[in-house]
C-alpha atoms as a PDB file:
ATOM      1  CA  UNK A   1      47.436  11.312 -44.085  1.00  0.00           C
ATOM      2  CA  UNK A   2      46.058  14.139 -41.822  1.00  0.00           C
ATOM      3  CA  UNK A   3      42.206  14.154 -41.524  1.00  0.00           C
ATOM      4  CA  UNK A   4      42.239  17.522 -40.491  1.00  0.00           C
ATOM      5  CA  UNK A   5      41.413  18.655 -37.170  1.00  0.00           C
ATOM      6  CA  UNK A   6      37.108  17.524 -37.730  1.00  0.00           C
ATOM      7  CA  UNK A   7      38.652  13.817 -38.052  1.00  0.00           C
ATOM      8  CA  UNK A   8      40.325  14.416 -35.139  1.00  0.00           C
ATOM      9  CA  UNK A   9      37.759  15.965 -33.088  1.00  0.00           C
ATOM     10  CA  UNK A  10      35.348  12.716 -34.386  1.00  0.00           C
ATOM     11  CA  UNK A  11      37.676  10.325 -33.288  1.00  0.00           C
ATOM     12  CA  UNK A  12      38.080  12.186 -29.942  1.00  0.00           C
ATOM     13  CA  UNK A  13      34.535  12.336 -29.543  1.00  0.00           C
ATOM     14  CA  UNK A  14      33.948   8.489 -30.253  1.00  0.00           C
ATOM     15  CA  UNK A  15      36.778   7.347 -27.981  1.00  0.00           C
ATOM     16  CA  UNK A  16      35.552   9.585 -24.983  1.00  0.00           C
ATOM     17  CA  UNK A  17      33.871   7.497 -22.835  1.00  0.00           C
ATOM     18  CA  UNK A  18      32.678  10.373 -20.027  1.00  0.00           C
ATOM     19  CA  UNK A  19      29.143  10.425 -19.224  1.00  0.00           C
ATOM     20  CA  UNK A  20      28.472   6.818 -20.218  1.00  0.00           C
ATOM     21  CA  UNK A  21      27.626   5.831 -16.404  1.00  0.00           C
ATOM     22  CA  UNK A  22      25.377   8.680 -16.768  1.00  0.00           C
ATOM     23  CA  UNK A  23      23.687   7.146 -20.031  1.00  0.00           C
ATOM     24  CA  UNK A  24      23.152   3.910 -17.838  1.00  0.00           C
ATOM     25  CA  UNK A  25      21.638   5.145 -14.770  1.00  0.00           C
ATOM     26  CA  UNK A  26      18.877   7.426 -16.924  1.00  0.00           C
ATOM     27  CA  UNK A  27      18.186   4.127 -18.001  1.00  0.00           C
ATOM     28  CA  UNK A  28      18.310   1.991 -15.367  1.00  0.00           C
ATOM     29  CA  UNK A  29      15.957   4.830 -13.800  1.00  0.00           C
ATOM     30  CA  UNK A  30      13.708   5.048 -16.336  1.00  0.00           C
ATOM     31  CA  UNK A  31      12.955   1.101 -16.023  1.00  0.00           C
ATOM     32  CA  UNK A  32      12.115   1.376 -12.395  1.00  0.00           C
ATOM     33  CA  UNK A  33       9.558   4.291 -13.071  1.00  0.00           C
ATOM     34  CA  UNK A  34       8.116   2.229 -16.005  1.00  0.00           C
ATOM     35  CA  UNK A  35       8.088  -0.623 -13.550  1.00  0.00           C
ATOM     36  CA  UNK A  36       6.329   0.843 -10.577  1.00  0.00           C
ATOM     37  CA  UNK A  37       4.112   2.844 -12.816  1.00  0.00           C
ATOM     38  CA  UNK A  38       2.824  -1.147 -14.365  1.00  0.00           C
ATOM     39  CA  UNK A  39       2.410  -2.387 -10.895  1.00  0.00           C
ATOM     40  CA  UNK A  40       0.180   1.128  -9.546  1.00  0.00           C
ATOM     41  CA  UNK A  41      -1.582   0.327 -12.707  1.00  0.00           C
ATOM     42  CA  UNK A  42      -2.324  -3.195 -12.016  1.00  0.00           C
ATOM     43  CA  UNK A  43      -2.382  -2.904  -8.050  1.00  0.00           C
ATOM     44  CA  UNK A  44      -4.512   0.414  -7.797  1.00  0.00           C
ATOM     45  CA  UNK A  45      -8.092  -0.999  -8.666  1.00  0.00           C
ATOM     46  CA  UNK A  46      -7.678  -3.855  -5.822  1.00  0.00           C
ATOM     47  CA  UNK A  47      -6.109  -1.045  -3.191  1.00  0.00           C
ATOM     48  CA  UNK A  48      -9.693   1.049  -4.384  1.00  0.00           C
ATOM     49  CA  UNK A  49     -12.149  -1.509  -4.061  1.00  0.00           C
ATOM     50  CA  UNK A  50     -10.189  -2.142  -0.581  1.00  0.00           C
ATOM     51  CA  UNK A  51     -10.165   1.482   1.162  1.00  0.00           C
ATOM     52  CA  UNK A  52     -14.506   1.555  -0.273  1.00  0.00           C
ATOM     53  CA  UNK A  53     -14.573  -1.550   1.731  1.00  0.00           C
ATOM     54  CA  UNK A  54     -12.832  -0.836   4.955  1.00  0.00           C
ATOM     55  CA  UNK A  55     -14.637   2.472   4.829  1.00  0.00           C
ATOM     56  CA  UNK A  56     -18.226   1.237   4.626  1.00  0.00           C
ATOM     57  CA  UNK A  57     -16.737  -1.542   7.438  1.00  0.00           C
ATOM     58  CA  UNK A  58     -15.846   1.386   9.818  1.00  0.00           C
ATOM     59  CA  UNK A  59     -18.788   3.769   9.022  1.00  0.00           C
ATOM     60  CA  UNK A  60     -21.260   0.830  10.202  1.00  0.00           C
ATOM     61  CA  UNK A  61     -19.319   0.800  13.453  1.00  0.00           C
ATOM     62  CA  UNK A  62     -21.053   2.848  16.716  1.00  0.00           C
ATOM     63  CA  UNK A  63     -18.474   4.220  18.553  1.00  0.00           C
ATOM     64  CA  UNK A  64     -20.271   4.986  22.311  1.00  0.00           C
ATOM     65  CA  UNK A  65     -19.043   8.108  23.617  1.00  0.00           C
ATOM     66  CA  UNK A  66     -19.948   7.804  26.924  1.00  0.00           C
ATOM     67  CA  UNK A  67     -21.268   4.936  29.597  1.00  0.00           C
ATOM     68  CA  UNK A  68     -24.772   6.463  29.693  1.00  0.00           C
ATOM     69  CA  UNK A  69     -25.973   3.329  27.529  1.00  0.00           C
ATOM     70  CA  UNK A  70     -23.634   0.657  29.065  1.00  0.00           C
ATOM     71  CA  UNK A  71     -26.345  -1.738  30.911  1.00  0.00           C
ATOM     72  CA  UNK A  72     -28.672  -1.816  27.664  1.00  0.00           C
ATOM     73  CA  UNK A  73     -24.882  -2.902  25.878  1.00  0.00           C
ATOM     74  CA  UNK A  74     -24.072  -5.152  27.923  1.00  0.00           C
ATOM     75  CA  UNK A  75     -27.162  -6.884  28.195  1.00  0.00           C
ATOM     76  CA  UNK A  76     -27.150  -7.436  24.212  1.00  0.00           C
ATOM     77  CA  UNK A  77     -24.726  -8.539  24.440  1.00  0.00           C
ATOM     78  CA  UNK A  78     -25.132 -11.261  26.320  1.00  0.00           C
ATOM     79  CA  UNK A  79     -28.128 -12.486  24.848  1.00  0.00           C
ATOM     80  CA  UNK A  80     -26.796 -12.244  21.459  1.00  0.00           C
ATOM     81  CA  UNK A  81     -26.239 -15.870  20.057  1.00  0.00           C
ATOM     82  CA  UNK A  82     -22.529 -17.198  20.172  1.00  0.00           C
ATOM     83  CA  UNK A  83     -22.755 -17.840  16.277  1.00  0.00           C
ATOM     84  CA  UNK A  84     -22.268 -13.910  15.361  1.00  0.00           C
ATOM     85  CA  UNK A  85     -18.867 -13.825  16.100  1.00  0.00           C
ATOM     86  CA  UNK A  86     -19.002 -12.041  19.391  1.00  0.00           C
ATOM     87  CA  UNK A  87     -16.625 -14.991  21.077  1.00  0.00           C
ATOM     88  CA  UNK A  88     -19.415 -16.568  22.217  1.00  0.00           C
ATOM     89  CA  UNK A  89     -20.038 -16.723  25.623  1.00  0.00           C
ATOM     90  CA  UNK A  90     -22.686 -15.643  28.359  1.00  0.00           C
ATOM     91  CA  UNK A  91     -20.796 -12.330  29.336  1.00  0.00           C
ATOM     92  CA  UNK A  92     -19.999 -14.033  32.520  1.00  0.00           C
ATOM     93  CA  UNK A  93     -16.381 -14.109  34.706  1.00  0.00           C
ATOM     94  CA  UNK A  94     -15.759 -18.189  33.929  1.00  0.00           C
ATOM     95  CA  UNK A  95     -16.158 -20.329  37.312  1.00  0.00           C
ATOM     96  CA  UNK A  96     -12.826 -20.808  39.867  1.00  0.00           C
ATOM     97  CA  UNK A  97     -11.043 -23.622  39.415  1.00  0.00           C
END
């Protein structure tokens, strides 16, 4: 019994398996943007709070510009107390030997 040619153009159609490796990889892409856009959204507030931190951290830094104040420096240096993380130390070359 002849279908006609819609049956046959149906049948065609469902045995034609061209484009399928395109149907995958639109899926297999759209699971990696759903994937990195979960771990942006779960990553992002610890990256913020971060950056505010290392920004205040370097703000508070003095950055001398020239050697104008070096004595003064160098001098609080050494008196500051080894327990603020300075190395510790008296500022002095270590003895020979």
């Amino acid at each position: 019994m002849d279908d006609g040619w819609i049956g046959r153009m149906v049948r065609e159609f469902l045995k034609d398996e061209n484009g399928a490796v395109t149907v995958d990889w639109v899926v297999l892409t759209a699971a990696s943007v759903g994937m990195g856009l979960a771990v942006m959204e779960i990553v992002s507030g610890s990256v913020e709070n971060f950056s505010t931190d290392l920004a205040d951290y370097m703000q508070a830094i003095e950055i001398r510009t020239t050697f104008a104040e070096w004595d003064a420096f160098r001098a609080d240096q050494i008196a500051a107390p080894a327990d603020e993380g300075d190395g510790g130390g008296n500022g002095e070359d270590p003895p020979d030997g």
